[in-house]
N, C-alpha and C. Protein backbone atom coordinates (compact mmCIF):
# COMPACT_ATOMS: atom_id res chain seq x y z
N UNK A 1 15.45 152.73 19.72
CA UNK A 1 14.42 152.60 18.68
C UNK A 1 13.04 152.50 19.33
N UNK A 2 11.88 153.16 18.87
CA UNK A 2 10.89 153.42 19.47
C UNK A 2 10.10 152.25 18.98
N UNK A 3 9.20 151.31 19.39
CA UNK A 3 8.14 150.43 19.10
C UNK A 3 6.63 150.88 19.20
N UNK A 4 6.22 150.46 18.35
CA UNK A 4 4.62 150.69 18.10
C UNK A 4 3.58 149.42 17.70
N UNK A 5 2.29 149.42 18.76
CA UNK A 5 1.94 148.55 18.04
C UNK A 5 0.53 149.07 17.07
N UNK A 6 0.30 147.83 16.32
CA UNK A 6 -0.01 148.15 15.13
C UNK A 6 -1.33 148.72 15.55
N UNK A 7 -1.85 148.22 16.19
CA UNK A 7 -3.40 148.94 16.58
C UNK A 7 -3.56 150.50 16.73
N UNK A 8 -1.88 150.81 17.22
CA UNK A 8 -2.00 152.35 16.89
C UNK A 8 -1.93 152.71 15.92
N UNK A 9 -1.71 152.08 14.77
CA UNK A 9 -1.99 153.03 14.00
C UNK A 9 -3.70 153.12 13.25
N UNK A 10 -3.65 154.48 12.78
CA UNK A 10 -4.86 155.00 11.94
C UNK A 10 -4.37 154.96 10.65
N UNK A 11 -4.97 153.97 9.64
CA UNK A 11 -5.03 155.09 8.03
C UNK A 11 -5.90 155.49 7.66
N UNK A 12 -6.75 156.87 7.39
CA UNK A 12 -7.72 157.18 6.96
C UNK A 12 -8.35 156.89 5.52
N UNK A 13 -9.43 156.84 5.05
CA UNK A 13 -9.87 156.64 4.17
C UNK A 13 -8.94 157.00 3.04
N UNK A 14 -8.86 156.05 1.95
CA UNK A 14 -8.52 156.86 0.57
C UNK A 14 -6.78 156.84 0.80
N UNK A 15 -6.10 156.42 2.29
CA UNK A 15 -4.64 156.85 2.54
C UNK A 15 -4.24 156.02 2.17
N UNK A 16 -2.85 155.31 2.17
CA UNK A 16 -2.10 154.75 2.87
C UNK A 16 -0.75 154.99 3.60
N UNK A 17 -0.39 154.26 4.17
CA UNK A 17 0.97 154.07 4.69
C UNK A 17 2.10 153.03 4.12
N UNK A 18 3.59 153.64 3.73
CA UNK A 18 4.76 152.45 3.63
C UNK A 18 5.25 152.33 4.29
N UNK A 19 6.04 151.10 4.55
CA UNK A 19 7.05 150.70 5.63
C UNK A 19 8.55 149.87 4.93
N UNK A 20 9.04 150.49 4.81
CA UNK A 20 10.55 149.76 4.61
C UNK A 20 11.33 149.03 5.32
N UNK A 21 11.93 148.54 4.29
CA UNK A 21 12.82 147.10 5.14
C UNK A 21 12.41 146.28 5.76
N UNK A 22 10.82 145.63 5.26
CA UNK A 22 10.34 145.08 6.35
C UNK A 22 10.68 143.30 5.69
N UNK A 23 11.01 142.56 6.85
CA UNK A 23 11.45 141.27 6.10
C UNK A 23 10.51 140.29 6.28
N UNK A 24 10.65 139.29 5.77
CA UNK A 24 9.25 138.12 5.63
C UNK A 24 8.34 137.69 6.66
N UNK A 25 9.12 137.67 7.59
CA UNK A 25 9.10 137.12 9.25
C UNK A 25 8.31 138.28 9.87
N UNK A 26 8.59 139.60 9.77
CA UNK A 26 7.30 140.72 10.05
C UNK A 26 6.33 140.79 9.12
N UNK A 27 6.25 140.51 8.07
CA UNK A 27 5.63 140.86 7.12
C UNK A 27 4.19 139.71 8.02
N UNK A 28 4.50 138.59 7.74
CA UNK A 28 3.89 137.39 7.87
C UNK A 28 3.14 137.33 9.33
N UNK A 29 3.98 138.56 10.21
CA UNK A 29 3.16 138.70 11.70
C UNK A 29 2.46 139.78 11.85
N UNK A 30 2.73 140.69 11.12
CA UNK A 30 1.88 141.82 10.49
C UNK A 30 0.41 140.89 10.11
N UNK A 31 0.40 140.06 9.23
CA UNK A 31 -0.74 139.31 8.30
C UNK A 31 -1.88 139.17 9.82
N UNK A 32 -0.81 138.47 10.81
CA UNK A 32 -1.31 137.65 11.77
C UNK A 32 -2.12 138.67 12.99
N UNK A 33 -1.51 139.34 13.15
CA UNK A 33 -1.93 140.91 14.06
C UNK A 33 -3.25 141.08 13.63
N UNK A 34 -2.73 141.59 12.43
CA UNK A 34 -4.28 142.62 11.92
C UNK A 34 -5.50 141.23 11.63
N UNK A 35 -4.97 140.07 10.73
CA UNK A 35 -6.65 139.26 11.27
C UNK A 35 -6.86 139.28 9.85
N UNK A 36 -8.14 138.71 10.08
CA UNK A 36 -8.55 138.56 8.33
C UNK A 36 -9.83 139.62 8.91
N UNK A 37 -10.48 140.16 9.33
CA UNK A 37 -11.51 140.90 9.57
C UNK A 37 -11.67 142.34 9.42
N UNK A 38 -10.69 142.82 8.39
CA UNK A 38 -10.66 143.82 8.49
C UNK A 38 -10.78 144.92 7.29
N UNK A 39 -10.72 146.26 7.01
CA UNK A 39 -10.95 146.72 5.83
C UNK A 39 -9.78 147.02 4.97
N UNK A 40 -8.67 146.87 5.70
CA UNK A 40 -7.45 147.52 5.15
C UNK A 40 -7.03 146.59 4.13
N UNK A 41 -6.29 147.11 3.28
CA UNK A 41 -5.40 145.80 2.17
C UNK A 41 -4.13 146.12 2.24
N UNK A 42 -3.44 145.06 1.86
CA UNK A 42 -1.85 145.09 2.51
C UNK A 42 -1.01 144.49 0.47
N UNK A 43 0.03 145.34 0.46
CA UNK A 43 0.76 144.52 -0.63
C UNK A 43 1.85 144.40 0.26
N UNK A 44 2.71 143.62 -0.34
CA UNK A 44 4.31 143.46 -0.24
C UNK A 44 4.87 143.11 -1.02
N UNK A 45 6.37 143.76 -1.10
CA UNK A 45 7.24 143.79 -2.21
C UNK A 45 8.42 143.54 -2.03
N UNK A 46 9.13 143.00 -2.11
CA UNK A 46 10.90 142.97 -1.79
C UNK A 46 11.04 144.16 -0.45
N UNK A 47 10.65 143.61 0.52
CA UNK A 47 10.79 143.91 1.81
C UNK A 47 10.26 145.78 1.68
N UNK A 48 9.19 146.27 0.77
CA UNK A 48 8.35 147.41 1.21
C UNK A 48 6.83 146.71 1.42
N UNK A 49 6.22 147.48 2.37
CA UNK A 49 4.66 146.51 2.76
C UNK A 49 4.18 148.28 2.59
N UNK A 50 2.88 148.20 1.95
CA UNK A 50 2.03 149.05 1.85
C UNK A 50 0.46 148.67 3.04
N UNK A 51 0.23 149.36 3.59
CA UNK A 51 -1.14 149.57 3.97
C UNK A 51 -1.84 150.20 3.70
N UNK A 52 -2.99 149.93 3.20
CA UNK A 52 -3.59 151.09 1.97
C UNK A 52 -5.44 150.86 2.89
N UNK A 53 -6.06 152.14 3.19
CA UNK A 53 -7.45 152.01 3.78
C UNK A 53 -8.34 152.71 2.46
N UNK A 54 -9.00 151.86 1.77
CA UNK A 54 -9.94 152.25 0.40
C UNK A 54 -11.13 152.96 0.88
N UNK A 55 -11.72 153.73 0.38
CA UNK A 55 -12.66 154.75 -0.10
C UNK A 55 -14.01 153.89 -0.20
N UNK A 56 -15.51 154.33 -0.03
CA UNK A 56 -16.51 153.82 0.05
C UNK A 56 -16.89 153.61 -1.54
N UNK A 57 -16.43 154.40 -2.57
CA UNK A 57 -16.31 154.45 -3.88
C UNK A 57 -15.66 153.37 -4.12
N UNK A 58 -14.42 153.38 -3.92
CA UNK A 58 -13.60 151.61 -3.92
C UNK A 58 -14.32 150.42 -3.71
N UNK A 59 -15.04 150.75 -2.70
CA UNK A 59 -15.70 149.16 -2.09
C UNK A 59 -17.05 149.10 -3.49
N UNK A 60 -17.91 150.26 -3.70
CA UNK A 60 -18.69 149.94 -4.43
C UNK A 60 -18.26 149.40 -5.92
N UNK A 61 -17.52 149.88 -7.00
CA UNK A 61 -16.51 149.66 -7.88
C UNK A 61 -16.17 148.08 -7.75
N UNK A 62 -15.09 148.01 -6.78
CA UNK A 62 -14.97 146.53 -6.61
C UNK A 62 -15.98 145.12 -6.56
N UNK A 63 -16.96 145.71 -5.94
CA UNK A 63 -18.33 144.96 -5.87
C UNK A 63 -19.02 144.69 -7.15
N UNK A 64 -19.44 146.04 -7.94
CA UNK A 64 -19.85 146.07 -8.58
C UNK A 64 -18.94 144.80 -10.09
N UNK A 65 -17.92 145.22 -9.93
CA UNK A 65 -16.36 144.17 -11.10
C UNK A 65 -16.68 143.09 -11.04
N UNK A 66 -16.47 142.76 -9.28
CA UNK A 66 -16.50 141.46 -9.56
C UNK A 66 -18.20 140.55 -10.04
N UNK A 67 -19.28 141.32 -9.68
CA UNK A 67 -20.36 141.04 -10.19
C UNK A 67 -20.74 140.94 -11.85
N UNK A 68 -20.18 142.06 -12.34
CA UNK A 68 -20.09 141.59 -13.59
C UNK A 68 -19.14 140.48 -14.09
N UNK A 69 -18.19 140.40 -14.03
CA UNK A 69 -17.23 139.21 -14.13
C UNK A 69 -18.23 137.74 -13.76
N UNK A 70 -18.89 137.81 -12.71
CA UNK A 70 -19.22 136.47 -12.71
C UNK A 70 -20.28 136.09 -13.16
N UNK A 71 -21.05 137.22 -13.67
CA UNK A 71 -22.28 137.27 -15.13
C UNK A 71 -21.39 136.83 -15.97
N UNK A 72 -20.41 137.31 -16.52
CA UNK A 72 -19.61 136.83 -18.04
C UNK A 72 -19.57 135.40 -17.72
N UNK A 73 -19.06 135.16 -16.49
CA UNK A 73 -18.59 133.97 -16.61
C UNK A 73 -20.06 132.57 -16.49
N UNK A 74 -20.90 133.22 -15.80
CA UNK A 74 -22.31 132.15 -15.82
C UNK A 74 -22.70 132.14 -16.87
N UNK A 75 -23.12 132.84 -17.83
CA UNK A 75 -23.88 133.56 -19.39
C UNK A 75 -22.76 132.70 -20.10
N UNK A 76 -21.46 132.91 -20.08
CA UNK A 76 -20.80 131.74 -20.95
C UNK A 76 -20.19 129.80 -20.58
N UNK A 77 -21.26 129.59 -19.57
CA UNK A 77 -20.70 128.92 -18.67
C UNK A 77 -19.27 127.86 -18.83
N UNK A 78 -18.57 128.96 -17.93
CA UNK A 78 -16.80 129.03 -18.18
C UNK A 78 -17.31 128.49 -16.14
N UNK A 79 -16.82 127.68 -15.91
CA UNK A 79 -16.38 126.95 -14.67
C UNK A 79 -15.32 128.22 -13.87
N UNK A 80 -15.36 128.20 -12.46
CA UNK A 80 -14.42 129.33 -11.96
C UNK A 80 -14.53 128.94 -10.38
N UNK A 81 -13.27 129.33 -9.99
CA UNK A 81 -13.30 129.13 -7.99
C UNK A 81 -13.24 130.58 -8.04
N UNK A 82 -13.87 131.29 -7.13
CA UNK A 82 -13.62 133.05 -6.92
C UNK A 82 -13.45 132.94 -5.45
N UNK A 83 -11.85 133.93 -5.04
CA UNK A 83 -11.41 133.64 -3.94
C UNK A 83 -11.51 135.26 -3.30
N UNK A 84 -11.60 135.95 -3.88
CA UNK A 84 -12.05 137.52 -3.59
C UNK A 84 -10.95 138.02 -3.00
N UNK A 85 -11.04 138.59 -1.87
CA UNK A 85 -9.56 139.67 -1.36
C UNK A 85 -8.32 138.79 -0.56
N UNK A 86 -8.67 137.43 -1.28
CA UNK A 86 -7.45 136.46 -0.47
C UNK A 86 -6.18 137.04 -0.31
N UNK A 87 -5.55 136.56 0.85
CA UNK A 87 -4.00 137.02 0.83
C UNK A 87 -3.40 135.86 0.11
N UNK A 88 -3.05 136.34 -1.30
CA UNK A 88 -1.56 135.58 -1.99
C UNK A 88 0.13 136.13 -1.48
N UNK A 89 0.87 135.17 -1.24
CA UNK A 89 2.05 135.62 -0.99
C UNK A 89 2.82 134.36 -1.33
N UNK A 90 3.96 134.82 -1.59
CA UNK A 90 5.77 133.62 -1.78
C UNK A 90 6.70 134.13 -1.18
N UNK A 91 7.33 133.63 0.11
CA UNK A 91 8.67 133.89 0.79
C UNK A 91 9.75 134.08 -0.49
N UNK A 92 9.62 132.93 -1.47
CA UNK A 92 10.59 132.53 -2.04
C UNK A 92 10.45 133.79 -3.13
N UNK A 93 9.61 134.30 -3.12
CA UNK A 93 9.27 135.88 -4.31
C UNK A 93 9.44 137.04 -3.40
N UNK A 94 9.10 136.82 -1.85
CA UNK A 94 9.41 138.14 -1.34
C UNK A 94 8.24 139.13 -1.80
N UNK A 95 7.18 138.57 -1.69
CA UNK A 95 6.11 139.30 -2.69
C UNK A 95 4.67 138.50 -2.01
N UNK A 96 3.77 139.83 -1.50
CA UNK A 96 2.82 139.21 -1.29
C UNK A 96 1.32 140.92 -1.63
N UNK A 97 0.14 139.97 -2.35
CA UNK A 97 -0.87 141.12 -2.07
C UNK A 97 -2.23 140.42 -1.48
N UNK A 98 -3.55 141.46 -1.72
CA UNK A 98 -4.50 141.23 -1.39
C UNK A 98 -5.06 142.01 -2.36
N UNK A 99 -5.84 140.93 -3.26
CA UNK A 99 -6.29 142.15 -4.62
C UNK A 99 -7.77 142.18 -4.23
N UNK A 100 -8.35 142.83 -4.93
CA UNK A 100 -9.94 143.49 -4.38
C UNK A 100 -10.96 142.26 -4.80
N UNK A 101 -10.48 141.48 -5.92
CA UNK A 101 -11.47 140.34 -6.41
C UNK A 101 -10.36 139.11 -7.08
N UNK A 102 -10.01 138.42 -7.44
CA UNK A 102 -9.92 137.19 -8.12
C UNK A 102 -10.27 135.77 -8.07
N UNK A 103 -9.49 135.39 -8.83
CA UNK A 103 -10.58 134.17 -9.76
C UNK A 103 -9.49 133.04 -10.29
N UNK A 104 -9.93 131.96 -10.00
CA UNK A 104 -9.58 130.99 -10.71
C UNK A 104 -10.66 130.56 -12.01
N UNK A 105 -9.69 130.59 -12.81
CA UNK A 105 -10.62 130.15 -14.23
C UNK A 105 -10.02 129.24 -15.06
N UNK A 106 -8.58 129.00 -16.04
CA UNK A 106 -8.22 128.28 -16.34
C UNK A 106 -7.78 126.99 -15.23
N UNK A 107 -7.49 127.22 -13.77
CA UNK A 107 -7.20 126.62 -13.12
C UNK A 107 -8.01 126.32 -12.02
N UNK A 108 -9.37 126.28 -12.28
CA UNK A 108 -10.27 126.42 -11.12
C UNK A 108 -10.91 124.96 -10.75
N UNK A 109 -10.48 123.82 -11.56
CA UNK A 109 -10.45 122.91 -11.33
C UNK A 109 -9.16 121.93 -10.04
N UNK A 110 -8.00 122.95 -10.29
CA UNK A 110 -7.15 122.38 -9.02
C UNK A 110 -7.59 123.23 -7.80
N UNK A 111 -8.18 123.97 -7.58
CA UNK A 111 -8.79 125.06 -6.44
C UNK A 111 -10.15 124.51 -6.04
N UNK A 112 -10.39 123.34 -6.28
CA UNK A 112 -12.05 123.10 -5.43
C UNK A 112 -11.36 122.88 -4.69
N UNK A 113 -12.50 123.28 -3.13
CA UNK A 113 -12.35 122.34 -2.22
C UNK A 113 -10.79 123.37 -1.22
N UNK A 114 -10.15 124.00 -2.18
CA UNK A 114 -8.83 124.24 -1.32
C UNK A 114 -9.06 125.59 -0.62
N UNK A 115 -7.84 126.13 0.21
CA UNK A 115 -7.77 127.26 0.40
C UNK A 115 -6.30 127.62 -0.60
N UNK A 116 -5.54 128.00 -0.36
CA UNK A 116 -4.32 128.81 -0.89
C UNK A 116 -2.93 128.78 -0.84
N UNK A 117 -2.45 127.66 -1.19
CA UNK A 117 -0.35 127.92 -0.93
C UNK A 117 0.20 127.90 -1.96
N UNK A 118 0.61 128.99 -2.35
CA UNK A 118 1.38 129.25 -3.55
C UNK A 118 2.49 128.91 -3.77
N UNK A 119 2.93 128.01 -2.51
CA UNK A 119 4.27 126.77 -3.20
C UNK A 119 4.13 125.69 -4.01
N UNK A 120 2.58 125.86 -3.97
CA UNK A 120 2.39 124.68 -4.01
C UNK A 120 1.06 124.86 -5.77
N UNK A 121 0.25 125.90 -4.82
CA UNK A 121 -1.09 126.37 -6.13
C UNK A 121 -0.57 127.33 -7.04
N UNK A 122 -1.13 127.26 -8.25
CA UNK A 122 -0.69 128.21 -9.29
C UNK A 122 -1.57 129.96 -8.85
N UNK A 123 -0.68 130.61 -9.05
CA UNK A 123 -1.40 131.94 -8.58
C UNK A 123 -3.15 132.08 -9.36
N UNK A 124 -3.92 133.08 -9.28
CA UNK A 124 -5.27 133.06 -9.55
C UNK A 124 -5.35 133.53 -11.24
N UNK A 125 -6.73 133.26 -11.94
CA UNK A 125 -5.94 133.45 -13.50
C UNK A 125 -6.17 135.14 -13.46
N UNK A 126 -7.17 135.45 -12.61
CA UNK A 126 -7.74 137.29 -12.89
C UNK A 126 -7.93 137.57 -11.85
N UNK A 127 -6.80 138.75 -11.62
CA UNK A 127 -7.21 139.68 -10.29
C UNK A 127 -7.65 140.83 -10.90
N UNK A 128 -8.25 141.28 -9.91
CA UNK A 128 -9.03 143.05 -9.74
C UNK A 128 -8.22 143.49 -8.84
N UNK A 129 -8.08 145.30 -9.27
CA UNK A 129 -7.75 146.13 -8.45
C UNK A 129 -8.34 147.60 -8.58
N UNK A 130 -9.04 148.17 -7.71
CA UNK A 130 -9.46 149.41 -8.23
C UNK A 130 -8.85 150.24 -7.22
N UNK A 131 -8.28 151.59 -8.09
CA UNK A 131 -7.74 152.51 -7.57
C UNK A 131 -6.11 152.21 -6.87
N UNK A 132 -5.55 151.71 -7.95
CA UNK A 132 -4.58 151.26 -7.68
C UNK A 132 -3.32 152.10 -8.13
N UNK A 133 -2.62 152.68 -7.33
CA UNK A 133 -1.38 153.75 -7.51
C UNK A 133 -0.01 153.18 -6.79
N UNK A 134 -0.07 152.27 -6.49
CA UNK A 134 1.48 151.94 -6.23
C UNK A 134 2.10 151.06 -7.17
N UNK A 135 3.42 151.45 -7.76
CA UNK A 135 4.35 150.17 -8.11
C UNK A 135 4.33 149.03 -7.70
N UNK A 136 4.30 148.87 -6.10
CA UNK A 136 4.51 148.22 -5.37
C UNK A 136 3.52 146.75 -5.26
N UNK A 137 2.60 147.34 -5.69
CA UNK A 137 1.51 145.84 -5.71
C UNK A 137 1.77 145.22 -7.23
N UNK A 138 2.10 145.87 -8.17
CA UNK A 138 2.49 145.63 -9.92
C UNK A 138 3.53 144.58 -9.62
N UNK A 139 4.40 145.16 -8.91
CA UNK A 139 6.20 144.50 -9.03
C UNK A 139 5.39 142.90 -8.18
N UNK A 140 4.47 143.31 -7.29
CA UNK A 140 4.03 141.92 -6.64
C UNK A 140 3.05 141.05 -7.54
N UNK A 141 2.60 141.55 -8.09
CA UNK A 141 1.68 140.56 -9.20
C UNK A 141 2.61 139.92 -10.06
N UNK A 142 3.85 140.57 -10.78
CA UNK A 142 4.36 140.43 -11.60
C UNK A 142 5.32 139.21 -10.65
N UNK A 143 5.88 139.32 -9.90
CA UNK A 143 6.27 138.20 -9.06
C UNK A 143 5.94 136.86 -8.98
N UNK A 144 4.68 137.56 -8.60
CA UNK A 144 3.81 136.35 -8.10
C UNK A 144 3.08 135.05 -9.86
N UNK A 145 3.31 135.93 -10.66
CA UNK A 145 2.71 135.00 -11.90
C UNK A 145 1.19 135.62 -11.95
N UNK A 146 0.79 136.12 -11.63
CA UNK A 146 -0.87 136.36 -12.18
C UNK A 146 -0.92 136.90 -13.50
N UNK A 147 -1.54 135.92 -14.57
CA UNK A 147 -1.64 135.86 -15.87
C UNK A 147 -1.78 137.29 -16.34
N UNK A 148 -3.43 137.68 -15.44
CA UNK A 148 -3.95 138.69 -16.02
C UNK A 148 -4.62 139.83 -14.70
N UNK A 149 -4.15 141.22 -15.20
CA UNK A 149 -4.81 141.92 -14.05
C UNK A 149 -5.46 142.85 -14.55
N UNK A 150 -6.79 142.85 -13.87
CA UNK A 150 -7.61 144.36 -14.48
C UNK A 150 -7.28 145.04 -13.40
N UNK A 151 -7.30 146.60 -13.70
CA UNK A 151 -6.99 148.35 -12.96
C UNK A 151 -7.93 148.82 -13.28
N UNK A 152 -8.94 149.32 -12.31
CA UNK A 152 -9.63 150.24 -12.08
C UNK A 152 -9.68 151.70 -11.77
N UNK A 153 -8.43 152.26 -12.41
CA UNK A 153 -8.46 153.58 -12.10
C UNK A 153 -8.90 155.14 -12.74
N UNK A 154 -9.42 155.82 -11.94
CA UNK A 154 -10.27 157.09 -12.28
C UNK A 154 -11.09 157.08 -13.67
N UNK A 155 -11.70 156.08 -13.78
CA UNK A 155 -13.18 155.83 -14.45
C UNK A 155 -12.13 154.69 -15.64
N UNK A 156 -11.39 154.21 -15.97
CA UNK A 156 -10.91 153.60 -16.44
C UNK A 156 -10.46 152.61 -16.29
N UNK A 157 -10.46 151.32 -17.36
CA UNK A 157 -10.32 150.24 -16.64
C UNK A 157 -9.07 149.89 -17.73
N UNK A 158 -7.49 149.39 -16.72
CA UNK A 158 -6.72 148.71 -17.86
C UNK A 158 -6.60 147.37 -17.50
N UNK A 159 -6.36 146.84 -18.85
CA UNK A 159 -5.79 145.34 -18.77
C UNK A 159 -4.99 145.08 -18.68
N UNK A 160 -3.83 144.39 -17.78
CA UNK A 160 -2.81 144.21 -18.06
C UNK A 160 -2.18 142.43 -17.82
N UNK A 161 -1.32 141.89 -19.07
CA UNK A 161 -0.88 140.70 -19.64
C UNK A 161 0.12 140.82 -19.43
N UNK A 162 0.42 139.41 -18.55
CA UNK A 162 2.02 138.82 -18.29
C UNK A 162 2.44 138.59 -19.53
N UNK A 163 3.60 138.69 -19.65
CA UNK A 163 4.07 138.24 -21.16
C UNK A 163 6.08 138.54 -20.63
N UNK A 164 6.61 136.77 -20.22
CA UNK A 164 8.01 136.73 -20.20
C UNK A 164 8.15 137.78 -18.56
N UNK A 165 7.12 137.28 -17.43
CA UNK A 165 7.19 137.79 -16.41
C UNK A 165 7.31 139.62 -15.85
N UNK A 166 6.97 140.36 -17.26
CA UNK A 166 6.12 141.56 -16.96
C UNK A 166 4.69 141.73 -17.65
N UNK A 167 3.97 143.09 -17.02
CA UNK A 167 3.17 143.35 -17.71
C UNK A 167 2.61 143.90 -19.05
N UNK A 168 2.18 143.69 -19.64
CA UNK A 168 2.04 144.77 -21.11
C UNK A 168 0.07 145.25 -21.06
N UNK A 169 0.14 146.18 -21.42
CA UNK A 169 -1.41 146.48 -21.28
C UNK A 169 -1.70 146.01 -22.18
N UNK A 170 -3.30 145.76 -22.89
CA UNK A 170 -3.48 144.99 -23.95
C UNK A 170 -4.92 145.46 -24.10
N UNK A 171 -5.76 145.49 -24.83
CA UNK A 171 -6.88 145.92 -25.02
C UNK A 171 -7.97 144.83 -25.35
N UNK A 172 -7.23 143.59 -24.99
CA UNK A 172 -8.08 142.55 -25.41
C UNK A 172 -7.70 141.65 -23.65
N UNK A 173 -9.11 141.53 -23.54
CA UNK A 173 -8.96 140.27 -22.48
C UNK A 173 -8.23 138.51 -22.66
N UNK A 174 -6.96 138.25 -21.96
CA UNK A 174 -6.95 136.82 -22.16
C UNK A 174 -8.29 136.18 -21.73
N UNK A 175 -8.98 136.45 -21.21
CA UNK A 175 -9.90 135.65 -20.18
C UNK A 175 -11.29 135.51 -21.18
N UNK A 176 -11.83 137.14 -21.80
CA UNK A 176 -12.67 137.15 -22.68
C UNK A 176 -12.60 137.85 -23.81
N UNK A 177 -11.63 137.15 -24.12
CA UNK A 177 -11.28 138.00 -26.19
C UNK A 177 -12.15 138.14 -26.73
N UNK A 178 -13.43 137.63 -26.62
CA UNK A 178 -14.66 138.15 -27.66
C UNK A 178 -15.22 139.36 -27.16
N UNK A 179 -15.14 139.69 -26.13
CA UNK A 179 -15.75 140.23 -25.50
C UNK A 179 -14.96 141.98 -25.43
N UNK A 180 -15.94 143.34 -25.87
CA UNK A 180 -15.14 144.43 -25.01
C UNK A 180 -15.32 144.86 -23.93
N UNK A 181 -13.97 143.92 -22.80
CA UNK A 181 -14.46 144.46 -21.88
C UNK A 181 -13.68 145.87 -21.23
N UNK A 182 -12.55 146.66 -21.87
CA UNK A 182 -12.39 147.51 -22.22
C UNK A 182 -13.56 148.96 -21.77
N UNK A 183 -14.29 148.03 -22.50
CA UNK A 183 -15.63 149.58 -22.86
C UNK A 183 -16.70 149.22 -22.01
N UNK A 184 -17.14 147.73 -21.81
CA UNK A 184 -18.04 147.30 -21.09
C UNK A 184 -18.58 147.85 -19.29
N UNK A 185 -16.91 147.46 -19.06
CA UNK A 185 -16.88 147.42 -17.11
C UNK A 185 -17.27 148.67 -16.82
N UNK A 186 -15.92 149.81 -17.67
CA UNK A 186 -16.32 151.13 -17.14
C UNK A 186 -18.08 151.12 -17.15
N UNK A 187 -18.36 151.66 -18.45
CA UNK A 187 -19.68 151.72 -18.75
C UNK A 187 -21.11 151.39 -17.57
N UNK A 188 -20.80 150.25 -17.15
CA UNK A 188 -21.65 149.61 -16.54
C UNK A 188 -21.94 149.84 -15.07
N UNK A 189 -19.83 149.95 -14.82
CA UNK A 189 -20.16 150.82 -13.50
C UNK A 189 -20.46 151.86 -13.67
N UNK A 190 -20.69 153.17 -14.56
CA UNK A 190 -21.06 154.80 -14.33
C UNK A 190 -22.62 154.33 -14.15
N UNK A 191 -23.26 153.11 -15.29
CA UNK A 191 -24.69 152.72 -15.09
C UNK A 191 -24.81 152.63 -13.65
N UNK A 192 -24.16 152.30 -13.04
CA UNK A 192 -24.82 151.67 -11.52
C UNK A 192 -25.05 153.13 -10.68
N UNK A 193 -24.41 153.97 -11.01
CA UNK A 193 -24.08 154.97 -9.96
C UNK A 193 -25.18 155.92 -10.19
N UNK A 194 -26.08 155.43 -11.90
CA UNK A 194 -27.02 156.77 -11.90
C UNK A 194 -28.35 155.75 -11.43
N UNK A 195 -28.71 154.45 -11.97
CA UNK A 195 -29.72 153.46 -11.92
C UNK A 195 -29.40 152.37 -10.78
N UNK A 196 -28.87 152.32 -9.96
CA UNK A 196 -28.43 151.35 -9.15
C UNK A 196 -27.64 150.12 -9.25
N UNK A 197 -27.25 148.80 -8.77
CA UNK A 197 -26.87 148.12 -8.35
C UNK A 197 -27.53 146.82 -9.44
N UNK A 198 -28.76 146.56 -9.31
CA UNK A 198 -29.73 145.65 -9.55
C UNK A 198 -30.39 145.51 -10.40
N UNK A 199 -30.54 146.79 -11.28
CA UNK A 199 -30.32 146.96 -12.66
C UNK A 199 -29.89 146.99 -13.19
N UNK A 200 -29.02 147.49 -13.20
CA UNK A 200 -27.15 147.72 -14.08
C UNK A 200 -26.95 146.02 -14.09
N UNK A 201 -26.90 145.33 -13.35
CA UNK A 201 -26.17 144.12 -13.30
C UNK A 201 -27.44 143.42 -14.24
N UNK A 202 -28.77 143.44 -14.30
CA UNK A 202 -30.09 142.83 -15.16
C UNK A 202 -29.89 143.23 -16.42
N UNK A 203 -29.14 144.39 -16.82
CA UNK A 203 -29.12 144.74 -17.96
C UNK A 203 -27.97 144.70 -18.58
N UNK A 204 -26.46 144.42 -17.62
CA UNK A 204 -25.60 143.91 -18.12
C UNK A 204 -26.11 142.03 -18.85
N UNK A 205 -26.38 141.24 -18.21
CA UNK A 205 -26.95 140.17 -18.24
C UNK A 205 -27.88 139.71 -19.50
N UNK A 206 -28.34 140.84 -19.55
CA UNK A 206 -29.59 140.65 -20.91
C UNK A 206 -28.43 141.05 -22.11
C-alpha cells in the first residue's frame, strides 16, 4: 500500500477530493496535520471525509451572508456568539464539518466565553454554506443536530429545517420568520457585486 502525505496533495480551486473508509482516529489527525490556518474545508460523514478548496466567489458570498445575518441580528437586537468556519464534530455521530459561517443564537448564552465540544455543547442554531454539492456535509449536519441551515447555491439561497432529525426546506426562517430572507440574501448579494461591499451592507441596514 502506497502512503502519502497530506502536503502532497493539491486541490485546486472550486475542486474537491473524497476519501473513503476513513475512521475517526484519521479523520481527527487529518484535522491536526492540516492546522487551523488554512483555506480548505473538510466535512465528514460515516467514515467518507471530503476536502473541498472554494472559489474566490465562495469566499466573497460567504462574507458577504454572514454580514448580513449579523445586521439582522444587531437591528433586532437578538444576542448571538458567531463562531464562523469552526470545526464541529461527534465520534459518537461519526460526523464532523466546517460550515462557511455559524451562529449561536437561541443558545448563545451557554457559548460565552467557550470554545466548542459537542459532547458536551449543543450544536450552533444557524450554519451557512455556499456552494454546497455534497450529500455528505447534509447527512453531517443532520447528524450533528443543527436546527437550521442556509445553502447558497448558484444565486439561490435554501433554507433548510430539522424536523424529527432530517431536513425539510422551508421558506420561512426559524431564526427570522418575519423576515424574507428567502428573497432578501440573494438580492443583496447580486447588490454587492454591481455597488460593492459597503453599500450593499448600508442599505441592507437602512
Amino acid at each position: 500500500m502506497v502512503t502519502l502525505q497530506l502536503r502532497q496533495l493539491s486541490v485546486p480551486p472550486g475542486h474537491r477530493v473524497m476519501f473513503h473508509n476513513v475512521n475517526w482516529q484519521e479523520f481527527e489527525a487529518i484535522i491536526e496535520e492540516l492546522g487551523d490556518h488554512r483555506a480548505a474545508r473538510l466535512a465528514y460523514s460515516q467514515g467518507t471525509l471530503e476536502i473541498r478548496m472554494p472559489l474566490p466567489k465562495h469566499e466573497k458570498a460567504k462574507v458577504i451572508i454572514g454580514d448580513l445575518v449579523k445586521i439582522l441580528l444587531e437591528e433586532l437586537e437578538i444576542d448571538c456568539e458567531s463562531f464562523g468556519s469552526t470545526t464541529f464534530k461527534r465520534e459518537d455521530m461519526a460526523s464532523g464539518v466546517e460550515p462557511d459561517d455559524s451562529f449561536y443564537i437561541q443558545n448563545h448564552a451557554l457559548m460565552i466565553g467557550k470554545e466548542r465540544d459537542l459532547t458536551i455543547d449543543p450544536p450552533p442554531d444557524l450554519a451557512i454554506e455556499v456552494d454546497v454539492t455534497s450529500k455528505t456535509q447534509l447527512d453531517a449536519y443532520e447528524a450533528l443536530g443543527v436546527p437550521e441551515l442556509w445553502r447558497y447555491v448558484h444565486g439561490k439561497l435554501q433554507i433548510n429545517i430539522l424536523n424529527d432529525g432530517k431536513y425539510i426546506e422551508s421558506e420561512i426562517s426559524a431564526t427570522f420568520p418575519n423576515l424574507p430572507i428567502l428573497e432578501a440574501i440573494p438580492q443583496f448579494i447580486e447588490q454587492s457585486r454591481t455597488v460593492g461591499r459597503s453599500p450593499t451592507l448600508r442599505a441592507f441596514r437602512q
